[in-house]
Protein backbone atom coordinates (compact mmCIF):
# COMPACT_ATOMS: atom_id res chain seq x y z
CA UNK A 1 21.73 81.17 76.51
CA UNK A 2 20.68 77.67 77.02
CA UNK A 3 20.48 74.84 74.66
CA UNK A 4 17.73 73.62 72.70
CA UNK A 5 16.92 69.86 72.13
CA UNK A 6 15.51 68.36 69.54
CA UNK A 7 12.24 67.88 71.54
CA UNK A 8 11.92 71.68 71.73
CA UNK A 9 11.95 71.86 68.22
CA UNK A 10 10.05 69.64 67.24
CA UNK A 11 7.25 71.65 70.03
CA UNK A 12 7.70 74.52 68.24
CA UNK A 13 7.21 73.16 64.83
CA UNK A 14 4.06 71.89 65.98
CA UNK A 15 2.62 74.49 67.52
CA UNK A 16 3.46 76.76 64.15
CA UNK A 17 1.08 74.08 62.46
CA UNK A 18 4.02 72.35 60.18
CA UNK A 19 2.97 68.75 59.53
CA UNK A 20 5.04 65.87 60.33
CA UNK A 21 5.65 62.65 58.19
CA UNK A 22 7.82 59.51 58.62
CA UNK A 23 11.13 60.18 56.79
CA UNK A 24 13.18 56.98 56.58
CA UNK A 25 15.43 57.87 59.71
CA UNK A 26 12.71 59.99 61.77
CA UNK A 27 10.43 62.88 61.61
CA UNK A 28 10.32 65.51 58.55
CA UNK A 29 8.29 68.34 59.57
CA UNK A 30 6.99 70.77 56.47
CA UNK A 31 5.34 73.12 56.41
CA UNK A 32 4.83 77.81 56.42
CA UNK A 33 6.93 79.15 59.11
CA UNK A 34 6.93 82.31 60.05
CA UNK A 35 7.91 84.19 57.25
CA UNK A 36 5.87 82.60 54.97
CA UNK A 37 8.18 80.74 53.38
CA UNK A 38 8.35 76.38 52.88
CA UNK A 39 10.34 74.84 55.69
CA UNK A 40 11.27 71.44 55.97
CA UNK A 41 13.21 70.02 59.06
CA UNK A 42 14.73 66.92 59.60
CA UNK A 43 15.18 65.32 63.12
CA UNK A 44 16.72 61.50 63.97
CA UNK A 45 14.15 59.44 65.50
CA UNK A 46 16.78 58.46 68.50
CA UNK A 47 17.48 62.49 68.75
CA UNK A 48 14.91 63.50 71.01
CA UNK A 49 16.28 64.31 74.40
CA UNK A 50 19.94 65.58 72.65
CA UNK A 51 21.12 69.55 71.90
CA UNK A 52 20.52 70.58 68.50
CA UNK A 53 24.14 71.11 67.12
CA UNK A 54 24.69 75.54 67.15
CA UNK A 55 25.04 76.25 63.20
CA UNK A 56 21.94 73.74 62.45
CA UNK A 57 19.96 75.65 65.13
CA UNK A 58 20.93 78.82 63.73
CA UNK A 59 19.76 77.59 60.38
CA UNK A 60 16.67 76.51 61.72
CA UNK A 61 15.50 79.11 63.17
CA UNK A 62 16.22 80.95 60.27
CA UNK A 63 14.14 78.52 58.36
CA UNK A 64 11.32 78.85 60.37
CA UNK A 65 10.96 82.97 60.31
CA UNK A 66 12.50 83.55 63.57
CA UNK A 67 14.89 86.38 63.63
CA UNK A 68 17.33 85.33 65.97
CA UNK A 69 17.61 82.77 69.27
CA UNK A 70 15.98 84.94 71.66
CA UNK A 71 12.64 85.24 69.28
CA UNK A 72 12.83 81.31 69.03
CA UNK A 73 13.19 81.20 72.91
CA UNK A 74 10.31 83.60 73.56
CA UNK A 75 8.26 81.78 71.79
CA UNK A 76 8.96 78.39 73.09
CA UNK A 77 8.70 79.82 76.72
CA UNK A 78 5.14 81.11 75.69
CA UNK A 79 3.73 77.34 74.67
């Protein structure tokens, strides 16, 4: 399974329509995900281009209504 970057994130959180705002260290991206539920995702402003750490992706996806990493893949291959 390959890795996701921050920049692939922050892709999908955009194209699920979460809204991004200036947090004091980078991006905060809120928002509905998938599931209906609030999300709110942090990401360093000198992260872009680095792997998201495993048990934060994990979380993450969760977060955002995705079921598991293929689902998240799936859908970033289909942007």
């Amino acid at each position: 399974m390959p890795t996701c970057s921050f920049r692939d994130l922050s892709l999908v959180c955009k194209a699920l329509g979460l809204e991004s705002c200036r947090g004091k260290k980078g991006l905060i991206w809120k928002g509905m995900g998938l599931n209906g539920q609030m999300v709110s995702i942090s990401i360093h402003e000198h992260a872009g281009g680095r792997d998201v750490p495993d048990g934060t992706f994990l979380k993450y996806i969760k977060d955002l209504g995705f079921s598991n990493k293929h689902e998240f893949y799936d859908y970033l291959r289909n942007l």
